[in-house]
Protein backbone atom coordinates (compact mmCIF):
# COMPACT_ATOMS: atom_id res chain seq x y z
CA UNK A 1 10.54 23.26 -57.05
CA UNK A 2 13.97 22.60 -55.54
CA UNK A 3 14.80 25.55 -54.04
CA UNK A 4 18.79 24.30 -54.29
CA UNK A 5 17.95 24.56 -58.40
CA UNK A 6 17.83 28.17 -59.80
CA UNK A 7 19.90 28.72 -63.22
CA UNK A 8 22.19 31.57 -62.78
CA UNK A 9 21.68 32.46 -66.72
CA UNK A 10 18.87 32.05 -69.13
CA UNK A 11 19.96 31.65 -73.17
CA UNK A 12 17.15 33.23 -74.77
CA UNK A 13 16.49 32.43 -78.45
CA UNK A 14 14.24 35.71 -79.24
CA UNK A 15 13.83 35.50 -82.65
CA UNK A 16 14.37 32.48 -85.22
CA UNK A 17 14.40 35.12 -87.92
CA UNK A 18 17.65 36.18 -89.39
CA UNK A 19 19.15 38.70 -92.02
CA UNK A 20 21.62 35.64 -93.37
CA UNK A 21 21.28 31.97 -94.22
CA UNK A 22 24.52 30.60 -92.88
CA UNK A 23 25.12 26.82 -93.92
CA UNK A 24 26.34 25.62 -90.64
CA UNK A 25 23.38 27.24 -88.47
CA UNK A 26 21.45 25.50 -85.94
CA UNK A 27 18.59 28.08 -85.42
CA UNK A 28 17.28 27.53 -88.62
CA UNK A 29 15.04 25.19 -86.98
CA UNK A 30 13.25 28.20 -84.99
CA UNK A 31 12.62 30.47 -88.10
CA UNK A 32 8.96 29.33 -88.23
CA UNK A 33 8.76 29.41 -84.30
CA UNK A 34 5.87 31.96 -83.37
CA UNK A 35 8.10 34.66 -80.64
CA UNK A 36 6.30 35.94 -77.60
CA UNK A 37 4.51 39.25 -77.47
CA UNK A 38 6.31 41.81 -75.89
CA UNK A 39 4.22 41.76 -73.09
CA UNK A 40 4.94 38.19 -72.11
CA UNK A 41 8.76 38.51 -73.03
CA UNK A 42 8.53 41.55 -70.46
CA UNK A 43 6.64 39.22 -67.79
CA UNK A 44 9.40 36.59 -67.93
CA UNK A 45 12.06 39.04 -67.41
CA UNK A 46 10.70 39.98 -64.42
CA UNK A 47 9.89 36.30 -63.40
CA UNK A 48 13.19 35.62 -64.15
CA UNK A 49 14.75 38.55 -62.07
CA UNK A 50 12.39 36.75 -59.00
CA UNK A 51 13.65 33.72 -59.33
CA UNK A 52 17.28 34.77 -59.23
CA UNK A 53 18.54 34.66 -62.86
CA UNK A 54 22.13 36.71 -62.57
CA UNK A 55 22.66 37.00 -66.27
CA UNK A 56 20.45 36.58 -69.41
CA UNK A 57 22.04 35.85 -72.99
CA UNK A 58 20.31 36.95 -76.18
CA UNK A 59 20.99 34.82 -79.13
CA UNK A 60 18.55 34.15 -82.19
CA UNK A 61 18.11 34.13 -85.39
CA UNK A 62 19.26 37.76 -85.59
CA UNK A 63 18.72 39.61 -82.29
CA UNK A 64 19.12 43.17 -83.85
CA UNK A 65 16.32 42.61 -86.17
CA UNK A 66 13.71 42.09 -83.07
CA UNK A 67 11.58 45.48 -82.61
CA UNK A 68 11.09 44.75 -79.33
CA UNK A 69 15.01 44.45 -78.51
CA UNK A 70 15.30 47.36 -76.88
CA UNK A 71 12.02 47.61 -74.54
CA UNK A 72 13.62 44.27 -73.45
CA UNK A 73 17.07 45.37 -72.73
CA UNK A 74 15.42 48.32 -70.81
CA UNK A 75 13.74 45.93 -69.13
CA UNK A 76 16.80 43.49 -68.00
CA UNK A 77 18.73 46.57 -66.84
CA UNK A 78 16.43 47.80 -64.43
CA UNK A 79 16.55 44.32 -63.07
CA UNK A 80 20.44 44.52 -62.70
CA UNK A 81 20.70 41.48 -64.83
CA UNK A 82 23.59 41.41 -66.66
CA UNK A 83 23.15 40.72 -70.38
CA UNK A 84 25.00 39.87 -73.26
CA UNK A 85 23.25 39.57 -77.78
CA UNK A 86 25.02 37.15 -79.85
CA UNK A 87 24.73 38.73 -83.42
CA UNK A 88 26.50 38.41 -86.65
CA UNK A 89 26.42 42.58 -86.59
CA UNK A 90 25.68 42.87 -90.45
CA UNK A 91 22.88 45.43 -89.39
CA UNK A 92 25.13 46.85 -86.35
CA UNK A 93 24.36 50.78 -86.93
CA UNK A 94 25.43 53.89 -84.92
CA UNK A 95 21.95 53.99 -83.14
CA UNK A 96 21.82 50.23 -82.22
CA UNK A 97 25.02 50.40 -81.03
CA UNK A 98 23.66 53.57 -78.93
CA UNK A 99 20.79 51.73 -77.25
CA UNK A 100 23.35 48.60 -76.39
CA UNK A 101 25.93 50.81 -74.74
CA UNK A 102 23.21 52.61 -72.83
CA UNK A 103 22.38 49.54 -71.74
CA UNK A 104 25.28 47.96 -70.80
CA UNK A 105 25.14 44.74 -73.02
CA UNK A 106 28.36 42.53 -74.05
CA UNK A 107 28.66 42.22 -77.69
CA UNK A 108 29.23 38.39 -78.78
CA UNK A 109 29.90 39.05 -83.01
CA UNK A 110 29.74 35.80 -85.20
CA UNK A 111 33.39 35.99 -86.67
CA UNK A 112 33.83 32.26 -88.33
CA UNK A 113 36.89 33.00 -90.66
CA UNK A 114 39.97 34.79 -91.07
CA UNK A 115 39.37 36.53 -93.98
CA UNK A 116 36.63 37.26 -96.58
CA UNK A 117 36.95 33.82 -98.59
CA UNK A 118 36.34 31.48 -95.32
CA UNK A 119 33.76 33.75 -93.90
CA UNK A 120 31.59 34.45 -97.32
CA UNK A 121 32.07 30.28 -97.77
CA UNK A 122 29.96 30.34 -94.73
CA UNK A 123 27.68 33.31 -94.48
CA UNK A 124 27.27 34.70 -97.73
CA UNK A 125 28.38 36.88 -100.72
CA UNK A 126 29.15 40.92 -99.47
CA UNK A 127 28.55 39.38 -95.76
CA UNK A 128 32.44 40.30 -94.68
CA UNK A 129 32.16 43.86 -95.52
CA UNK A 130 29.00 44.13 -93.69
CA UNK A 131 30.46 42.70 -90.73
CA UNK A 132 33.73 44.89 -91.24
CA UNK A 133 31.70 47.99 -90.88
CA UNK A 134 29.75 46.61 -87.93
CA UNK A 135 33.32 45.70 -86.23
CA UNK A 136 34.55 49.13 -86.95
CA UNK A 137 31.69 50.77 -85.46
CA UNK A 138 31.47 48.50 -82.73
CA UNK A 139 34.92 49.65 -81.61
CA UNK A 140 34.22 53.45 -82.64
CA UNK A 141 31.30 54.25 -79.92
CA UNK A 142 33.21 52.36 -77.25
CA UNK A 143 30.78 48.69 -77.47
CA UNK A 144 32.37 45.72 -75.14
CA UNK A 145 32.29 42.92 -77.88
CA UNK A 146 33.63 39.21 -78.05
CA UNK A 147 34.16 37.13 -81.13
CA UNK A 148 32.52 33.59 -81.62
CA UNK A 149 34.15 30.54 -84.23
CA UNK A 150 31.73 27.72 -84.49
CA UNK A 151 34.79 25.35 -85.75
CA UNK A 152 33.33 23.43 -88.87
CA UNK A 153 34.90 21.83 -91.66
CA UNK A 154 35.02 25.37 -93.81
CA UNK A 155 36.78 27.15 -91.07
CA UNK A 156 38.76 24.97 -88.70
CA UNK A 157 42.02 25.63 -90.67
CA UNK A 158 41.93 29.31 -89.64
CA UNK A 159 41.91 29.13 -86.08
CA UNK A 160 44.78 31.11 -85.87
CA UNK A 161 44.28 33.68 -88.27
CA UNK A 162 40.63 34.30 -86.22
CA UNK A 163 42.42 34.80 -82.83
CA UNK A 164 44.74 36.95 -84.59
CA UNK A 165 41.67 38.98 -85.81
CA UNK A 166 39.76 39.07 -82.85
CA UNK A 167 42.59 40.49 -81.16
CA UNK A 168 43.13 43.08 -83.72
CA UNK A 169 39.34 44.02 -83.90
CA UNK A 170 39.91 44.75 -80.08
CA UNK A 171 37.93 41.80 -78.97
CA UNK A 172 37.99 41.24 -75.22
CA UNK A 173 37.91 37.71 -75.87
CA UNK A 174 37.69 34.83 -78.79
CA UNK A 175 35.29 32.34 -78.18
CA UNK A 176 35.45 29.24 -79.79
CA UNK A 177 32.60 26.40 -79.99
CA UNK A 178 31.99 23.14 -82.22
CA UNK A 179 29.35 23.40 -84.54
CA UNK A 180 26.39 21.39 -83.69
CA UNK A 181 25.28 19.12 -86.08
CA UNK A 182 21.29 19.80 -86.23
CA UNK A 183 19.40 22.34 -88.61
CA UNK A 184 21.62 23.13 -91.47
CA UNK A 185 24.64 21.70 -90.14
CA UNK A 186 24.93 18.26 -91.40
CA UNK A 187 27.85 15.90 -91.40
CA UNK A 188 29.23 17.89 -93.83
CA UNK A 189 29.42 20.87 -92.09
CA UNK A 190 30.41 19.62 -88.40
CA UNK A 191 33.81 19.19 -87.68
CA UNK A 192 35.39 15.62 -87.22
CA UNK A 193 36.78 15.37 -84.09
CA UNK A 194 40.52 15.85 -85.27
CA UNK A 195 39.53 18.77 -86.93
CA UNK A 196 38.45 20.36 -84.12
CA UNK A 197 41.43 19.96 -81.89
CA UNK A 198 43.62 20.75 -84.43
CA UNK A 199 41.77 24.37 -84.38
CA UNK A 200 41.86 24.24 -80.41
CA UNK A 201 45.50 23.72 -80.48
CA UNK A 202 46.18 26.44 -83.53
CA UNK A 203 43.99 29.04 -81.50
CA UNK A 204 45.89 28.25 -78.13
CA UNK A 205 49.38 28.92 -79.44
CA UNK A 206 48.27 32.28 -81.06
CA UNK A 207 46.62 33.39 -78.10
CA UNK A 208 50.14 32.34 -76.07
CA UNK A 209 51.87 33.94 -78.57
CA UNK A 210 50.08 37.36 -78.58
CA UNK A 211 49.04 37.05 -74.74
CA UNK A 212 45.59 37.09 -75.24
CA UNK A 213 42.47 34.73 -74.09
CA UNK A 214 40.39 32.34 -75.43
CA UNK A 215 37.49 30.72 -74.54
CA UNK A 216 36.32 27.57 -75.77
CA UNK A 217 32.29 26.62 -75.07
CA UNK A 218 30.69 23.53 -74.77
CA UNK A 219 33.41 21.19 -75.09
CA UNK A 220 34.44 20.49 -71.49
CA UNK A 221 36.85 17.20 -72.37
CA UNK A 222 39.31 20.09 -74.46
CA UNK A 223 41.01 20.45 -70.93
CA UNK A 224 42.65 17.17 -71.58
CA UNK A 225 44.04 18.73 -75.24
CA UNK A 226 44.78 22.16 -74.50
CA UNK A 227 45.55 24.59 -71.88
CA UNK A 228 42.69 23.65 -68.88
CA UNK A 229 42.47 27.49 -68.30
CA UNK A 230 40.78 27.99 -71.83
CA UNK A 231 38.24 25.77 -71.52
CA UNK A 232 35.06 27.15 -69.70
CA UNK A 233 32.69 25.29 -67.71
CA UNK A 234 30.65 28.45 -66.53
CA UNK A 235 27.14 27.37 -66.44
CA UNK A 236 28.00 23.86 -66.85
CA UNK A 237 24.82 22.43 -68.60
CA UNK A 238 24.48 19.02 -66.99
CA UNK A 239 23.72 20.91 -63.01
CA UNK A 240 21.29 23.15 -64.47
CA UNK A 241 22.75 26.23 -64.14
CA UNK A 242 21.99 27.12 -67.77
CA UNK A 243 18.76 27.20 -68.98
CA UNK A 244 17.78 27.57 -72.97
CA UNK A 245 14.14 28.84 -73.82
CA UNK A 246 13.14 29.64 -77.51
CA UNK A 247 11.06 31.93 -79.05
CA UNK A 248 7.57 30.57 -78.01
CA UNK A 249 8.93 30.35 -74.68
CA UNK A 250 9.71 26.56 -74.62
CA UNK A 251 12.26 25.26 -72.10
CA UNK A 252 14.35 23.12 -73.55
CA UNK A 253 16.56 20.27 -72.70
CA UNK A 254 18.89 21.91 -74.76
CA UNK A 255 19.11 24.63 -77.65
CA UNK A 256 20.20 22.13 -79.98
CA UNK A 257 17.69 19.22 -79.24
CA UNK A 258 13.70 19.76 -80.36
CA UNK A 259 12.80 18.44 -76.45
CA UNK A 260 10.34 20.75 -75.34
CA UNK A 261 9.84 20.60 -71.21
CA UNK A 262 7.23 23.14 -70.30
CA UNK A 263 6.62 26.82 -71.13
CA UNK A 264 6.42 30.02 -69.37
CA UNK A 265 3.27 30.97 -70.25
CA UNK A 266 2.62 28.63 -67.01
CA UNK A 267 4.21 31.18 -65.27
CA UNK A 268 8.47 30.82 -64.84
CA UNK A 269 8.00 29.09 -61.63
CA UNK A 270 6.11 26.59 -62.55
CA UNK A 271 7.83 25.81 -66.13
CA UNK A 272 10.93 25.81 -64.17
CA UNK A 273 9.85 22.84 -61.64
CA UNK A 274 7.92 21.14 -64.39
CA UNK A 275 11.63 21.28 -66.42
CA UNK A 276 13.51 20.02 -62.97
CA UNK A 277 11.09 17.08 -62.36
CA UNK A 278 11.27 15.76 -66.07
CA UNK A 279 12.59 12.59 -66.46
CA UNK A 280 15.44 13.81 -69.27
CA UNK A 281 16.76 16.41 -67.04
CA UNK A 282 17.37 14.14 -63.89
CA UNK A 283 19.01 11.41 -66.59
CA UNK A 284 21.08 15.05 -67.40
CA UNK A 285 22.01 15.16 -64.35
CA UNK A 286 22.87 11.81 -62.91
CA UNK A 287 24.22 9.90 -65.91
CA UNK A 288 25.21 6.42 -65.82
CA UNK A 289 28.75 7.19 -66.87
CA UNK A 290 31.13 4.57 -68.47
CA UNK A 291 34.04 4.19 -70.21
CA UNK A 292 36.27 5.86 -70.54
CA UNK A 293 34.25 8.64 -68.80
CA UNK A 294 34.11 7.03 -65.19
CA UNK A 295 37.63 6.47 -64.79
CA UNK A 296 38.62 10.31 -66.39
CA UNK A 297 40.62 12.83 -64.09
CA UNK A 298 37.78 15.43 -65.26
CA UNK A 299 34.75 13.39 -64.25
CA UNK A 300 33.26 15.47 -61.38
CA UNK A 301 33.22 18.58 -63.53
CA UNK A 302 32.85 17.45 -67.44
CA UNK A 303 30.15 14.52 -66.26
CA UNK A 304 30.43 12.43 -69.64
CA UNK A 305 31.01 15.74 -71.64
CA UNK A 306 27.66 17.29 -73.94
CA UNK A 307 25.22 15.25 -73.34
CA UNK A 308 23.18 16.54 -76.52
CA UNK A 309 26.25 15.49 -79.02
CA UNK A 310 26.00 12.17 -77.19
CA UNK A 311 21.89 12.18 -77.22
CA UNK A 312 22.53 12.96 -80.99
CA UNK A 313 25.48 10.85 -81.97
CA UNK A 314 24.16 7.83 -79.90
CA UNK A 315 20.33 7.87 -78.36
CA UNK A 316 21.49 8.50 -74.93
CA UNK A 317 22.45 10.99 -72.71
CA UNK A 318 24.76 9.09 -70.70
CA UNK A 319 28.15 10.21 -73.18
CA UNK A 320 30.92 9.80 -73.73
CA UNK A 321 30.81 13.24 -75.31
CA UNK A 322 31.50 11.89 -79.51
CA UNK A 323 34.27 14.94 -78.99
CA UNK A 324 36.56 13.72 -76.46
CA UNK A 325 39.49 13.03 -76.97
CA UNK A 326 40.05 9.44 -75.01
CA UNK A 327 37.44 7.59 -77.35
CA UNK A 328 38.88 4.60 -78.86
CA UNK A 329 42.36 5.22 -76.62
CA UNK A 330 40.43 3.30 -73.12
């Protein structure tokens, strides 16, 4: 294994399981996905705190819903890892949020609407008040939280109205990201591309206006749309300095592709330079670019742009990113 190739943070999908059935979700397709034990899930936190890993992000599924949450986040804290749970906080109670304040974890809360009709279109009947009352008591004991939009076709129209709210809710930040199109997310759901940079540009002028950030994920060629500043490349995907591993402990190519690399039941060391000497991750990371990626004032850092919309939208993973914003205009 290359010692030049450690991923500075691990997206861990814990659990496939989840309290709601939201109709743009990608996870769906881990619900039947048999989780680690909590002994190995404790083992690869510590092989993961050997090898390097700076920061570990819990996503599922439903995070808060895993019974052995906690045991892990003890776990990752001992480590000094830092560690962040994406959760839709519709079971967010005062002792859950006691355990992830002793623990120092970041709080990223699904938030994909302004108000109750746009966010019940999405995640269900009674599902706003629910995440209300997790909000409220999120901000009562003192939690640092972030919102997440995954912009879709129900939601993109209320870009503004969700920075607004995030700000309001005393979000440190709103996050933005495209909805994938894989496991319940189908055409239908995914937002065209002038959909979504019509919500990029709404959410930009309300964060101006109210001096507040935004963050947008995954979507590298919004620098050319929007404020450069807003668009994050932390992690950036395509040098492998993000790594996504799913319940059974699959590595995968990404979290929205079913490309399974190795596993760390072979041990994290060994998954990891199994992953690094697969044949998808070096055409990941040395794409045969074209137009009108190659001649693109972002090339050295957006490299072609996601290259699992582009593995999706056109068999390869060589982009152009079916997002960005020069397609058709080279």
């Amino acid at each position: 294994m290359s010692n030049d190739i450690i991923p500075q943070a691990v997206i861990w999908i814990m659990n496939g399981t989840c309290n709601l059935k939201c109709v743009h979700c990608y996870a769906s397709r881990f619900i039947e996905v048999k989780e680690l034990p909590l002994g190995e899930k404790l083992k690869l936190i510590d092989e993961l705190a050997e090898c390097g890993v700076s920061y570990i992000g819990i996503t599922g599924g439903e995070p808060l819903i895993n019974r052995d949450l906690e045991p892990c986040l003890e776990r990752i804290r001992e480590h000094g890892i830092e560690c962040s749970i994406n959760t839709n906080a519709q079971l967010l109670d005062e002792e859950k949020a006691r355990i992830i304040g002793k623990h120092d974890v970041h709080l990223f809360v699904s938030l994909d609407g302004a108000c109750r009709r746009t966010y019940e279109l999405i995640r269900g009947p009674g599902s706003w008040d629910r995440l209300l009352r997790g909000l409220e008591i999120a901000r009562r004991t003192g939690l640092e939280l972030s919102t997440v939009m995954a912009v879709n076709k129900l939601n993109y129209m209320d870009a503004a109205g969700y920075t607004e709210l995030a700000e309001k809710s005393g979000a440190d930040c709103a996050c933005m990201i495209p909805t994938m199109p894989v496991g319940r997310a189908g055409p239908d759901i995914a937002p065209s591309p002038d959909q979504l940079i019509s919500a990029l540009r709404a959410a930009e002028s309300a964060a101006k206006n109210l001096g507040y950030w935004i963050a947008v994920w995954c979507y590298v060629p919004g620098k050319l749309v929007i404020d450069p500043k807003f668009i994050s490349t932390w992690s950036d995907c395509r040098r492998c300095k993000v790594l996504d591993i799913d319940p059974a402990g699959n590595l995968l190519l990404c979290d929205i592709l079913d490309i399974r690399l190795s596993n760390v039941k072979k041990g994290f060391r060994n998954a990891l330079s199994e992953y690094l000497k697969s044949r998808e991750v070096k055409k990941v990371m040395s794409p045969r670019l074209r137009e009108p990626c190659k001649s693109c004032k972002l090339v050295e850092i957006c490299m072609g742009g996601c290259y699992a919309r582009s593995y999706l939208a056109y068999g390869t993973f060589d982009g152009p990113d079916p997002y960005c914003p020069r397609i058709g205009m080279s």
